[in-house]
N, C-alpha and C. Protein backbone atom coordinates (compact mmCIF):
# COMPACT_ATOMS: atom_id res chain seq x y z
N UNK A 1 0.86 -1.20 0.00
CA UNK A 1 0.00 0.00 0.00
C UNK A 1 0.89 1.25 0.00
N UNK A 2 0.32 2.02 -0.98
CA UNK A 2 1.18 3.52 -1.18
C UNK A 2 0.95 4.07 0.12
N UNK A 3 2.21 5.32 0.48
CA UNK A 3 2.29 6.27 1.82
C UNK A 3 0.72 7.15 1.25
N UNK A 4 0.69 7.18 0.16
CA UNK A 4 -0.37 8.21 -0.27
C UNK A 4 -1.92 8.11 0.06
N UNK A 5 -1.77 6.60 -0.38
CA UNK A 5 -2.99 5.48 -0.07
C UNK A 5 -3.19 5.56 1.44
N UNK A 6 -2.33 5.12 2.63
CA UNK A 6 -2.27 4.83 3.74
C UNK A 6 -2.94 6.42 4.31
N UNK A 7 -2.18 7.42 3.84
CA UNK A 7 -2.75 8.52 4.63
C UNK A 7 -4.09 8.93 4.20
N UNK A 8 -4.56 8.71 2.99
CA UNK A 8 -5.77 8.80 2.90
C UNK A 8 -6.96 8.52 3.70
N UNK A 9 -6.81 6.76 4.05
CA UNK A 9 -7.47 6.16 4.59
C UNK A 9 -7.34 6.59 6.25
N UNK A 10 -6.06 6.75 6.99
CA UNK A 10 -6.20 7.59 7.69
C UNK A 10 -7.23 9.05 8.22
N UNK A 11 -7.06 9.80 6.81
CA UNK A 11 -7.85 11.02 6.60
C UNK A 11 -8.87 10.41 6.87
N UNK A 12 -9.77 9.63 5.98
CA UNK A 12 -10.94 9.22 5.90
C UNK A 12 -11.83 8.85 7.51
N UNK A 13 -10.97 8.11 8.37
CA UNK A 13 -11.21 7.29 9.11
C UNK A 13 -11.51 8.56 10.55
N UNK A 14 -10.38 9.73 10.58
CA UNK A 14 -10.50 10.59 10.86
C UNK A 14 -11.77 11.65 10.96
N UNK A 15 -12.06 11.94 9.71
CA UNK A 15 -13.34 12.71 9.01
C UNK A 15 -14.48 11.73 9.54
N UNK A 16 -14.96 10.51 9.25
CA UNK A 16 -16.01 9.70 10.09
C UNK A 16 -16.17 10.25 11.41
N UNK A 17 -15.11 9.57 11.80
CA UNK A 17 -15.11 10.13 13.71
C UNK A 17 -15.49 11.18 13.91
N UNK A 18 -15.01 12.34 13.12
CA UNK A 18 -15.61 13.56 13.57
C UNK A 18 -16.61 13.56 13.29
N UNK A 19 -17.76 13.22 12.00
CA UNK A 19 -18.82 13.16 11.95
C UNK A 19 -20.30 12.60 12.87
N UNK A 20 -19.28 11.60 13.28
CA UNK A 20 -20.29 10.94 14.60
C UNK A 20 -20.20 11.31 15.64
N UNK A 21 -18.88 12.09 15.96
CA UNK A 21 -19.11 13.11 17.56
C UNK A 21 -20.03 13.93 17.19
N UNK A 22 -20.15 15.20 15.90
CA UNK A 22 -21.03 16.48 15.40
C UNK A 22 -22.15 15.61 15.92
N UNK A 23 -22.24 14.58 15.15
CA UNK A 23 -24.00 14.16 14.98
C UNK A 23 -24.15 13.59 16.50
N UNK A 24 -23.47 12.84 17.09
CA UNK A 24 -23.56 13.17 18.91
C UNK A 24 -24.15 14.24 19.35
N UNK A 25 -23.10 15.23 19.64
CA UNK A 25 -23.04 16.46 20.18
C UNK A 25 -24.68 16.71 19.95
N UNK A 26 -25.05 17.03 18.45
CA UNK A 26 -26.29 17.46 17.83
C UNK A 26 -27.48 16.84 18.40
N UNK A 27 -27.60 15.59 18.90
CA UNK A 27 -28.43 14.72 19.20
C UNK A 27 -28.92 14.97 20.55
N UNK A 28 -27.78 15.17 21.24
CA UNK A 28 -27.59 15.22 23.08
C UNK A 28 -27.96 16.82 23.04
N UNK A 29 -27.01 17.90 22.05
CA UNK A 29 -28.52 19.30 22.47
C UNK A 29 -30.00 19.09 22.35
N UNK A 30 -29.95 18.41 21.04
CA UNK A 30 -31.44 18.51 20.66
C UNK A 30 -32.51 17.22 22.01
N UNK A 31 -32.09 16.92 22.42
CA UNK A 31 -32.53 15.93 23.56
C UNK A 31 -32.81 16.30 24.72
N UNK A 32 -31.47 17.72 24.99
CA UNK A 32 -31.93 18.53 26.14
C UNK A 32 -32.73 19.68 25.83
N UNK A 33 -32.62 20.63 24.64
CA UNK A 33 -32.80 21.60 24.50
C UNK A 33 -34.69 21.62 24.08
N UNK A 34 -34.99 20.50 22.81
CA UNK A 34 -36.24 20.40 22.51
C UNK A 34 -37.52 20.31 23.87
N UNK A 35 -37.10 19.38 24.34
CA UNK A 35 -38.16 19.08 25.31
C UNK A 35 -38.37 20.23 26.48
N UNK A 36 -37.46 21.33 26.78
CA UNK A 36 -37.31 22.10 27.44
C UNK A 36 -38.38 23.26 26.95
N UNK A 37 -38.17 22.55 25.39
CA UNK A 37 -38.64 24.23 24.30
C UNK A 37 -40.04 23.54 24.26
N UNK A 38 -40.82 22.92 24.55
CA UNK A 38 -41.66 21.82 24.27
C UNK A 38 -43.16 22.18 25.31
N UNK A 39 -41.67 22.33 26.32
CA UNK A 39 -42.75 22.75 27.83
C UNK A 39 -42.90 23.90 28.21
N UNK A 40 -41.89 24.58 27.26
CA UNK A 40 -42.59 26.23 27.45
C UNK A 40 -43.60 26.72 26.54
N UNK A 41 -43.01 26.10 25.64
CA UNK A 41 -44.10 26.43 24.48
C UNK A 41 -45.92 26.25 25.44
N UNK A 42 -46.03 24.80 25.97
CA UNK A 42 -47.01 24.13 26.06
C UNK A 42 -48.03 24.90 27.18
N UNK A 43 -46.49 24.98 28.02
CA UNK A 43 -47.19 25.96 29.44
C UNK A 43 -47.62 27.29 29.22
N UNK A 44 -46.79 27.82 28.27
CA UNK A 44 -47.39 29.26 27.78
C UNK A 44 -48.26 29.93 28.46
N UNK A 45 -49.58 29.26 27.59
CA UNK A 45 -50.94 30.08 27.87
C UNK A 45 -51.41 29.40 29.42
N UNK A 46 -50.83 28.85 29.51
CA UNK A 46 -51.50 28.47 31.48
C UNK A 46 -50.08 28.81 32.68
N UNK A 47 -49.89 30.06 33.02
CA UNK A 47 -49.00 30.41 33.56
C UNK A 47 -49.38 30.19 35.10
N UNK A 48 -48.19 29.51 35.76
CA UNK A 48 -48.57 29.32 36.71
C UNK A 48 -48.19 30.37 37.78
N UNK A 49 -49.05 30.43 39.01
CA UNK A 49 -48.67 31.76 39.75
C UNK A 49 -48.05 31.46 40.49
N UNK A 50 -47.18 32.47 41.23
CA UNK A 50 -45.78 32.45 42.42
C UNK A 50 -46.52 33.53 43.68
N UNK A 51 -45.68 33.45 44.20
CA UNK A 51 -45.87 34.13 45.39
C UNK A 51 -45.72 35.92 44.65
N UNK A 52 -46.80 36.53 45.70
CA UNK A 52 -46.47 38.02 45.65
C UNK A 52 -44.90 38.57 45.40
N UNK A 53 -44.23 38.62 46.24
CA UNK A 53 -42.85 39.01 46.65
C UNK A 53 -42.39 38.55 47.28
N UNK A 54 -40.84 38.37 46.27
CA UNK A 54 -39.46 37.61 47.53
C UNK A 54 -38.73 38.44 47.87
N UNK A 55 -38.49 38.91 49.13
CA UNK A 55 -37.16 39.82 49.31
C UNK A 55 -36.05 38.63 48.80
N UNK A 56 -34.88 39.09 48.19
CA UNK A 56 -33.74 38.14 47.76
C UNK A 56 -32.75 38.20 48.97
N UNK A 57 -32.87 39.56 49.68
CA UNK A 57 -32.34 39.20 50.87
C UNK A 57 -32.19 38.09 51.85
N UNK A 58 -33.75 38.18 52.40
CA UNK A 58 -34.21 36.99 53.22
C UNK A 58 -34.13 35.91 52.44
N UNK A 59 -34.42 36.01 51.11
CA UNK A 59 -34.03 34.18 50.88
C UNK A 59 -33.06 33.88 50.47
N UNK A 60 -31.79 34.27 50.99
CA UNK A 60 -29.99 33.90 50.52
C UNK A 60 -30.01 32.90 51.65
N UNK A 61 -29.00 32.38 51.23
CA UNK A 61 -28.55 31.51 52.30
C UNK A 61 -29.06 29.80 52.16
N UNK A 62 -28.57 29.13 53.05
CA UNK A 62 -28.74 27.70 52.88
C UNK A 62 -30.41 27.34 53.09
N UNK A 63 -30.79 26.22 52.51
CA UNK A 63 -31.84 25.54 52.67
C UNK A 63 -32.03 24.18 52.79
N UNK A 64 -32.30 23.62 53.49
CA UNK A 64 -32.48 22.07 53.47
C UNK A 64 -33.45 21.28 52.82
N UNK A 65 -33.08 20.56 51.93
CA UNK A 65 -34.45 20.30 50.68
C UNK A 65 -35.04 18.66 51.60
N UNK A 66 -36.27 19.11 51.62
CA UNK A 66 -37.44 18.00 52.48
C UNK A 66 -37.57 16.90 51.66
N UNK A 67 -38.78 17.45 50.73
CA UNK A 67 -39.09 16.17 50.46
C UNK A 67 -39.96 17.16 48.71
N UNK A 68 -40.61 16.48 47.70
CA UNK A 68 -40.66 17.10 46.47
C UNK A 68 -40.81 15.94 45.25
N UNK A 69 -40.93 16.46 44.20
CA UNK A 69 -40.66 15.50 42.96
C UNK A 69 -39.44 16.29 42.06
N UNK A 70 -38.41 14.79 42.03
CA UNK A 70 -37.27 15.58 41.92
C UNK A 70 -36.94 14.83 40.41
N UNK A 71 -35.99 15.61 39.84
CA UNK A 71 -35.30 15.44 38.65
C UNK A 71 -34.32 14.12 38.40
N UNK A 72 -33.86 13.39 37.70
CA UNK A 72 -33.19 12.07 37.31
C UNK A 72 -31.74 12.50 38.21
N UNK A 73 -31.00 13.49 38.16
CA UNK A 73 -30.10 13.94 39.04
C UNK A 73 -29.92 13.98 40.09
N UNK A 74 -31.03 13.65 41.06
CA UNK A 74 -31.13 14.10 41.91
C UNK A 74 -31.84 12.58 42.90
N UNK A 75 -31.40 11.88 42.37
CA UNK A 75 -31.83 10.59 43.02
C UNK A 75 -30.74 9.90 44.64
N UNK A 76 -31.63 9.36 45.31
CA UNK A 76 -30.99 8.66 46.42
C UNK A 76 -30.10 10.02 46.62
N UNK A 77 -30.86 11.17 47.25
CA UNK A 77 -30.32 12.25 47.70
C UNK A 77 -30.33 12.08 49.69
N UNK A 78 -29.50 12.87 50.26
CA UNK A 78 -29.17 12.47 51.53
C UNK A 78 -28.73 14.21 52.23
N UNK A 79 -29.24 14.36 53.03
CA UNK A 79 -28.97 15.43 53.73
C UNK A 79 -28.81 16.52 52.28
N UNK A 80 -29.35 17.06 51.58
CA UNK A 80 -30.00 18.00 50.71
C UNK A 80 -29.81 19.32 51.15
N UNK A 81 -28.85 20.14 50.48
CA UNK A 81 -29.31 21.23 50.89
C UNK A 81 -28.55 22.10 49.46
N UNK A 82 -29.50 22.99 49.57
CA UNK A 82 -29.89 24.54 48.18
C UNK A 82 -29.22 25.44 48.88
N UNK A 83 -27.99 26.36 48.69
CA UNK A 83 -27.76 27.69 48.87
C UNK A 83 -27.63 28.66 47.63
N UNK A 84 -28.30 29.75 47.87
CA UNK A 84 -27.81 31.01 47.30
C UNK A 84 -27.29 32.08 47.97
N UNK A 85 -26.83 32.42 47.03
CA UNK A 85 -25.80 33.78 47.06
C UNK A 85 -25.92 34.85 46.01
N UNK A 86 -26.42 35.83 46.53
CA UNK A 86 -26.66 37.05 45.62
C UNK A 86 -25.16 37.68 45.12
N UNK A 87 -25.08 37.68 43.45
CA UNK A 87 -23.97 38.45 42.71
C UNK A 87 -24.23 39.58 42.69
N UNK A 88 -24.30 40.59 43.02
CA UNK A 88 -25.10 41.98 42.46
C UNK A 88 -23.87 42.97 41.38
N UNK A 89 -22.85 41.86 41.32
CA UNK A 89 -21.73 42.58 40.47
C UNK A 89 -22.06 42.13 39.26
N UNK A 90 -22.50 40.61 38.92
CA UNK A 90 -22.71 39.96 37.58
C UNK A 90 -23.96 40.20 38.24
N UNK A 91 -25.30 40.72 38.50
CA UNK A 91 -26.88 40.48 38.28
C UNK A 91 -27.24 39.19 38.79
N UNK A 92 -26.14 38.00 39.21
CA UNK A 92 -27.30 36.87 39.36
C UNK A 92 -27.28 35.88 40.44
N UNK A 93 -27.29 34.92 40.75
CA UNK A 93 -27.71 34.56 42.22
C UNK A 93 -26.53 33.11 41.89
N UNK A 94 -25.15 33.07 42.58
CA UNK A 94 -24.75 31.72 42.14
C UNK A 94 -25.64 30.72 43.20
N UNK A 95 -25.98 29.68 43.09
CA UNK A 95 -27.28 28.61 43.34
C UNK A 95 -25.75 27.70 43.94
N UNK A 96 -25.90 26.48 45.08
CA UNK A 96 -25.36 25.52 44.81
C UNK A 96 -25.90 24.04 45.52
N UNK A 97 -26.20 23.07 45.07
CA UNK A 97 -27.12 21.92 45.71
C UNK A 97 -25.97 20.72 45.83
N UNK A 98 -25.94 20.62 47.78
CA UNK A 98 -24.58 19.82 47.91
C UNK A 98 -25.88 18.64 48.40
N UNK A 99 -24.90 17.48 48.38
CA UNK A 99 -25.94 15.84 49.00
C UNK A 99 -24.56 14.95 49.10
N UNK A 100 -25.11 13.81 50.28
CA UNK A 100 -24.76 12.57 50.38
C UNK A 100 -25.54 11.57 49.41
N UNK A 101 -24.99 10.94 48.36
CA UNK A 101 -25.61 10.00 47.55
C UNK A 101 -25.57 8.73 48.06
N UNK A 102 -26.75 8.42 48.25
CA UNK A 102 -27.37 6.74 48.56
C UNK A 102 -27.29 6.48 50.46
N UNK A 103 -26.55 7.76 51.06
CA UNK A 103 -26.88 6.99 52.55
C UNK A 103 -26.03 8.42 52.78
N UNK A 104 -26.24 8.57 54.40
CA UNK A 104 -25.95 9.66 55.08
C UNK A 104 -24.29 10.05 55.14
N UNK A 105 -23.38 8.50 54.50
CA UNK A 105 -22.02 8.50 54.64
C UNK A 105 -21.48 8.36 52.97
N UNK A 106 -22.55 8.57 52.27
CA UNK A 106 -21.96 8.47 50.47
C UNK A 106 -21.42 9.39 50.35
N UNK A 107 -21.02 9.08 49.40
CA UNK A 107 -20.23 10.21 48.18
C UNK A 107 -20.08 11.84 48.64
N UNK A 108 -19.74 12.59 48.33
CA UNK A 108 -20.65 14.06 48.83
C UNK A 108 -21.03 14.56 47.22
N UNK A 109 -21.78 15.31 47.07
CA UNK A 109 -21.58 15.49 45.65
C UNK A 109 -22.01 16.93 45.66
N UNK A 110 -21.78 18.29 44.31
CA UNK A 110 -21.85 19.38 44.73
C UNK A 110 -22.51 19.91 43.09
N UNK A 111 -23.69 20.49 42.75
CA UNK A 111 -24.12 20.78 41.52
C UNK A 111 -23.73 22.03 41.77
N UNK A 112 -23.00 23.11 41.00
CA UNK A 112 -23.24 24.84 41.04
C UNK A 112 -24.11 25.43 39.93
N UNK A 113 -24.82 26.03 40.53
CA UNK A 113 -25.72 26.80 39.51
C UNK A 113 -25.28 28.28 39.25
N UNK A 114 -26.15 28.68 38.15
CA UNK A 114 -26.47 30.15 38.22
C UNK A 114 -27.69 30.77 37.97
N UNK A 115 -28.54 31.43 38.72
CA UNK A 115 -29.76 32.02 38.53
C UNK A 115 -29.80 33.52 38.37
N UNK A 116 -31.02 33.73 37.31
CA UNK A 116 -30.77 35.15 37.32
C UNK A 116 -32.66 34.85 37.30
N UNK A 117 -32.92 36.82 38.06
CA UNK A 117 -34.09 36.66 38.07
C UNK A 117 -34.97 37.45 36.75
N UNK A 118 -36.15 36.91 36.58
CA UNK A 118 -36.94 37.03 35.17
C UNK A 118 -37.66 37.96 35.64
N UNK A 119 -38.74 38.10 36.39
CA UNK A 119 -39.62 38.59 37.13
C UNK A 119 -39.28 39.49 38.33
N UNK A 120 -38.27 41.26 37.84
CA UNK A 120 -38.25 42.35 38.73
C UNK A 120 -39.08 42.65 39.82
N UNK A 121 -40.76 42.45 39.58
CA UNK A 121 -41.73 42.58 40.16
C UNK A 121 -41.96 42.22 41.13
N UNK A 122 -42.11 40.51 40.86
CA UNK A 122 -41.94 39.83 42.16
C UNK A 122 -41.02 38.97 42.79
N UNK A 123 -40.20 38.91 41.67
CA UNK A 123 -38.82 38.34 42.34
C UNK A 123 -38.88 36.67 42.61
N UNK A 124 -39.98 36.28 42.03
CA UNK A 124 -40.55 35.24 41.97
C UNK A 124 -40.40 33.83 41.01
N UNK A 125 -39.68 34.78 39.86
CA UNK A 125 -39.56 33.84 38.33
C UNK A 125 -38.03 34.13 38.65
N UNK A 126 -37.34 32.74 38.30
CA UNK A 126 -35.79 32.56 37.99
C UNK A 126 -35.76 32.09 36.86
N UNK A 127 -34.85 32.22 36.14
CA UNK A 127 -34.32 30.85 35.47
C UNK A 127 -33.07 30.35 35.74
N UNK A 128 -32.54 29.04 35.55
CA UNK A 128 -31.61 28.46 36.40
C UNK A 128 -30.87 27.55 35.30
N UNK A 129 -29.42 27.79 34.93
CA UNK A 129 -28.56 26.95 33.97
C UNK A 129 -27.60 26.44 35.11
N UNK A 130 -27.72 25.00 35.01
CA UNK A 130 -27.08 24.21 35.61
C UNK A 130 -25.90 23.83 35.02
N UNK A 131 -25.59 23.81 33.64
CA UNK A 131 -24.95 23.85 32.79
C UNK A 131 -25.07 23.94 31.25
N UNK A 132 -24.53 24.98 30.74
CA UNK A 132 -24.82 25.07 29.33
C UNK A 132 -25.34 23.58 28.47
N UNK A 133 -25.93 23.97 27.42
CA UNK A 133 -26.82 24.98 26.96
C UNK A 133 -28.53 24.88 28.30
N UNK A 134 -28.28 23.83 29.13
CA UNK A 134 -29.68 23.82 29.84
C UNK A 134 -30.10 25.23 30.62
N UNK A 135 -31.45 25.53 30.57
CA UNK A 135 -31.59 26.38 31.12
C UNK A 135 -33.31 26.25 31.89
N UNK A 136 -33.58 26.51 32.48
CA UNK A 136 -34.91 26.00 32.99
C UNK A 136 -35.73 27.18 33.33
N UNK A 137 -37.17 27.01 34.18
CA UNK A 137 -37.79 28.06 34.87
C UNK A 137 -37.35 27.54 36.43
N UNK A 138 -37.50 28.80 37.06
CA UNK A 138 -37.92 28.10 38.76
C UNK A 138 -38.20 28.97 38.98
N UNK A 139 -39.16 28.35 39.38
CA UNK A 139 -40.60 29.52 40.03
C UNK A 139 -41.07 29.46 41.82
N UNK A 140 -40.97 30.07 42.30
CA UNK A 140 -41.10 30.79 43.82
C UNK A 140 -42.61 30.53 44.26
N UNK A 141 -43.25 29.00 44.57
CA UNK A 141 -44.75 29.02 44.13
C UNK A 141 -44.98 29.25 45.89
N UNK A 142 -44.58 29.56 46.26
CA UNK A 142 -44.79 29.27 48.10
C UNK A 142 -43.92 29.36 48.81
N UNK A 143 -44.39 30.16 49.81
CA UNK A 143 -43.18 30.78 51.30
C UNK A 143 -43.81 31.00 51.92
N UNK A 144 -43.14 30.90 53.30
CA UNK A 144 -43.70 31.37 54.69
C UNK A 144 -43.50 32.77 54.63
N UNK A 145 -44.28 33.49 55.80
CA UNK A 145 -44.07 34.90 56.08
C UNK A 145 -42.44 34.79 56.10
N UNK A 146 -42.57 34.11 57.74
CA UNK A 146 -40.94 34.50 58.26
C UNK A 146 -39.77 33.49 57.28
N UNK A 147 -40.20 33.08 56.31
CA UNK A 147 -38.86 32.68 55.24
C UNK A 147 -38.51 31.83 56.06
N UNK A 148 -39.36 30.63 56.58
CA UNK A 148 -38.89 29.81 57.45
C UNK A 148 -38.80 28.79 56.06
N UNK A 149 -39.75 28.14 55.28
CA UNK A 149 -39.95 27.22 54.93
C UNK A 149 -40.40 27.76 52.95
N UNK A 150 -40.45 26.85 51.97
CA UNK A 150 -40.42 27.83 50.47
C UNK A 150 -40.80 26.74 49.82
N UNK A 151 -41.52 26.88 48.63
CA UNK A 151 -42.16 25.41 47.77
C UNK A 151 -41.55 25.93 45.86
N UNK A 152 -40.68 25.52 45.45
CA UNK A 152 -40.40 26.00 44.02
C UNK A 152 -40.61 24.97 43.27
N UNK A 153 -41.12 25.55 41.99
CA UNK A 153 -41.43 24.86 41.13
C UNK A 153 -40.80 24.93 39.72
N UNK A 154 -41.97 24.24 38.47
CA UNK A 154 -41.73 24.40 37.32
C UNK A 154 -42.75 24.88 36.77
N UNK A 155 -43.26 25.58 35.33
CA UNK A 155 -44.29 25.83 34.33
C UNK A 155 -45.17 24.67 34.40
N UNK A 156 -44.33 23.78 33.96
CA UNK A 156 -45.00 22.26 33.28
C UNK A 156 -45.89 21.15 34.89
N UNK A 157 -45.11 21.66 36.11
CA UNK A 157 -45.77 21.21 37.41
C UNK A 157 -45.00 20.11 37.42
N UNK A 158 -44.05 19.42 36.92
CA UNK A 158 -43.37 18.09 36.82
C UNK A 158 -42.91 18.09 38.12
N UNK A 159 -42.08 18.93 38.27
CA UNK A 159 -41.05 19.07 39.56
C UNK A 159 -41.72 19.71 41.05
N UNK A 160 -40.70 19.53 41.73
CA UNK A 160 -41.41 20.04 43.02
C UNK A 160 -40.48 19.89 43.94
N UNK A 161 -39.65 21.01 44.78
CA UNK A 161 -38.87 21.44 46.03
C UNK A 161 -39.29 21.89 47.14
N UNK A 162 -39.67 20.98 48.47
CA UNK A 162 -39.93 21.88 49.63
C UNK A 162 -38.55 21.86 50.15
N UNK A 163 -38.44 23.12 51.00
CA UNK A 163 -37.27 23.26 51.33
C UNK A 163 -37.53 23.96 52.84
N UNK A 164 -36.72 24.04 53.70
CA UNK A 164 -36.65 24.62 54.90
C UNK A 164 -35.53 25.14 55.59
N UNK A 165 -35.90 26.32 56.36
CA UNK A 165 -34.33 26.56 57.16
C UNK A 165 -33.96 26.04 58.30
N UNK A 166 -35.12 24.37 58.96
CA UNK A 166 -34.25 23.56 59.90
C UNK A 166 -34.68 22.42 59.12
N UNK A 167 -34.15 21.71 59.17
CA UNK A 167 -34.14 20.08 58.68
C UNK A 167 -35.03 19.32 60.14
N UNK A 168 -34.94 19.47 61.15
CA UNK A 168 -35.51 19.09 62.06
C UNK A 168 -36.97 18.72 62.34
N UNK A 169 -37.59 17.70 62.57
CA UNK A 169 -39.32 17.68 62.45
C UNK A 169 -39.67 18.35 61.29
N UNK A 170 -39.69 17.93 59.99
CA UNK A 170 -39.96 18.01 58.66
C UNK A 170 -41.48 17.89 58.27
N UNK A 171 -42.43 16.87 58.90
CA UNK A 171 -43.66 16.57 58.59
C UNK A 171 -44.51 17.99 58.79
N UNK A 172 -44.45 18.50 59.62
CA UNK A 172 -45.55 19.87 59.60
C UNK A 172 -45.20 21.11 58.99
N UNK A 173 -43.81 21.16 58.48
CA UNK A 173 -43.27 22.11 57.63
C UNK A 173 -43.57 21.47 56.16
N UNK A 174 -44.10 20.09 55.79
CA UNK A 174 -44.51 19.60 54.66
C UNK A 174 -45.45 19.54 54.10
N UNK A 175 -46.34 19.56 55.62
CA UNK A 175 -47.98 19.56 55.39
C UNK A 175 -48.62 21.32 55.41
N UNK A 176 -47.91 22.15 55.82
CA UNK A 176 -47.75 23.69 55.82
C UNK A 176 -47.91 24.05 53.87
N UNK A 177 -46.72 23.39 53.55
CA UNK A 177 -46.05 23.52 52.53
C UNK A 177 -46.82 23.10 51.64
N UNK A 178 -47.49 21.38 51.76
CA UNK A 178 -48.98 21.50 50.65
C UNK A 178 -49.94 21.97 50.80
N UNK A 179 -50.80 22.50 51.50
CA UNK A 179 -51.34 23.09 52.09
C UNK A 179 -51.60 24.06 51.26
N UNK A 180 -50.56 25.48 51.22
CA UNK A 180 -49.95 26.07 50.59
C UNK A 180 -50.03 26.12 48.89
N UNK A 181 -49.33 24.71 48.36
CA UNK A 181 -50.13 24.79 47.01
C UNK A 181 -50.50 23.91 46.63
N UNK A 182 -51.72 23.73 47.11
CA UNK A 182 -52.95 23.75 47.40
C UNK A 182 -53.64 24.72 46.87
N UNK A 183 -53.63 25.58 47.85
CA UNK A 183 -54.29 27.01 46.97
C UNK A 183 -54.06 28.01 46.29
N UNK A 184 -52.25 27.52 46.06
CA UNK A 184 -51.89 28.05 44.56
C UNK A 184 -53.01 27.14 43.55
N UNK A 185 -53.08 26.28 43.56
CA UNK A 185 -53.19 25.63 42.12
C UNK A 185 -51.87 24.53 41.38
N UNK A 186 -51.06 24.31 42.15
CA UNK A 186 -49.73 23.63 42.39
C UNK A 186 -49.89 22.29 42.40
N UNK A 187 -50.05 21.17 41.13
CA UNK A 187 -49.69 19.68 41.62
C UNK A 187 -48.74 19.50 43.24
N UNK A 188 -49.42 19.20 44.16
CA UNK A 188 -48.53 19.09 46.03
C UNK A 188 -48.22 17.45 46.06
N UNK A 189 -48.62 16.56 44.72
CA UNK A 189 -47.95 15.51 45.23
C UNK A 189 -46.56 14.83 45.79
N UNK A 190 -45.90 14.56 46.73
CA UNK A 190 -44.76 13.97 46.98
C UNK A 190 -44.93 12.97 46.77
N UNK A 191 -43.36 12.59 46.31
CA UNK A 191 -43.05 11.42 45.87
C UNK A 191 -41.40 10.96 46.77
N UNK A 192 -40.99 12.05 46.87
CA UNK A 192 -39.51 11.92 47.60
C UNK A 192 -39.75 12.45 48.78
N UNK A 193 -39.31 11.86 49.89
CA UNK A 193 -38.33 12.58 51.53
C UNK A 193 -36.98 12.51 51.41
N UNK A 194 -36.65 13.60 51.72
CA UNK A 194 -35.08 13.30 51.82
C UNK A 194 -34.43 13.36 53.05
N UNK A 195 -34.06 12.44 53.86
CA UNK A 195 -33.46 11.97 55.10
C UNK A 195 -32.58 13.13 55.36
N UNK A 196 -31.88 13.75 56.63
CA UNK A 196 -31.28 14.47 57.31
C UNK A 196 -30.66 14.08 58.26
N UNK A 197 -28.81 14.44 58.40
CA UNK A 197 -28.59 13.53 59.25
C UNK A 197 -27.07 14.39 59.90
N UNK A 198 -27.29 15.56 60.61
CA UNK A 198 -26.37 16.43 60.57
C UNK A 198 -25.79 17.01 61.44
């Protein structure tokens, strides 16, 4: 076989590969990105409502996530907890959701977000990129007066976060919490508790 021949086939073999990462790559946006575009589209005209007003003040800081319907990520979660932190230099709120995976002594594991808010008004609408290109809604559907306890959601109602600022006796800060939306208009089914152990 010619050097000429050999590098060709090289070339060739080369050019494939790259073609099936593109068409990868292409597949895995369109997988995250469509269905995202799917449920806004859908939710559109049925907007769901949030709370009046969040001071962003009062709601910085850590949260301990209860119990909710949670995302494929977010499985065999363990001592749960959501902090924000207001940027007011970049506009946006870095987010970060640390857990023990599968038992109170797993893994530790640490997602960082970034949120910026949609809704000046009420301070109520986020959207939240966990990592490029994803980008989501999260919506502020329920809080206590004293910012003890907070219920966030999605458009589509799939998802669902109660969260609190003690992890301690969880059941009446849960039943507060459906309760709550309830008379938003809020699917309140749970499906997850998430154990606390701290």
């Amino acid at each position: 076989m010619s050097k000429r021949s050999s590098n060709f086939k090289i070339f060739m073999i080369k050019w494939r590969r790259r073609e099936v990462l593109v068409d990868l790559k292409s597949a895995l946006i369109k997988l995250i990105v469509l269905p995202s575009a799917l449920v806004t589209v859908a939710c559109s005209s049925h907007p769901i409502k949030t709370v009046d007003k969040v001071d962003l003040k009062k709601f910085e800081g850590p949260w301990y996530v209860l119990a909710g319907r949670f995302t494929s990520f977010e499985k065999e979660v363990h001592n749960g907890i959501e902090s924000y932190k207001l940027d007011p230099d970049a506009d946006n709120i870095d987010i970060s959701f640390t857990y023990n995976k599968g038992s109170f002594t797993g893994e530790k594991k640490s997602i960082p977000q970034t949120g910026w808010v949609i809704n000046k008004d009420t301070n109520a609408h986020w959207k939240v990129r966990p990592w490029w290109p994803l980008k989501f809604d999260y919506l502020i559907v329920a809080l206590a007066d004293d910012y003890s306890w907070t219920a966030v959601g999605v458009p589509s109602q799939k998802y669902l976060w109660i969260m609190a600022r003690d992890w301690k006796n969880p059941e009446p800060t849960i039943e507060a919490a459906v309760k709550k939306l309830n008379e938003m208009g809020y699917d309140s089914r749970i499906e997850v508790r998430v154990p606390h152990q701290h």
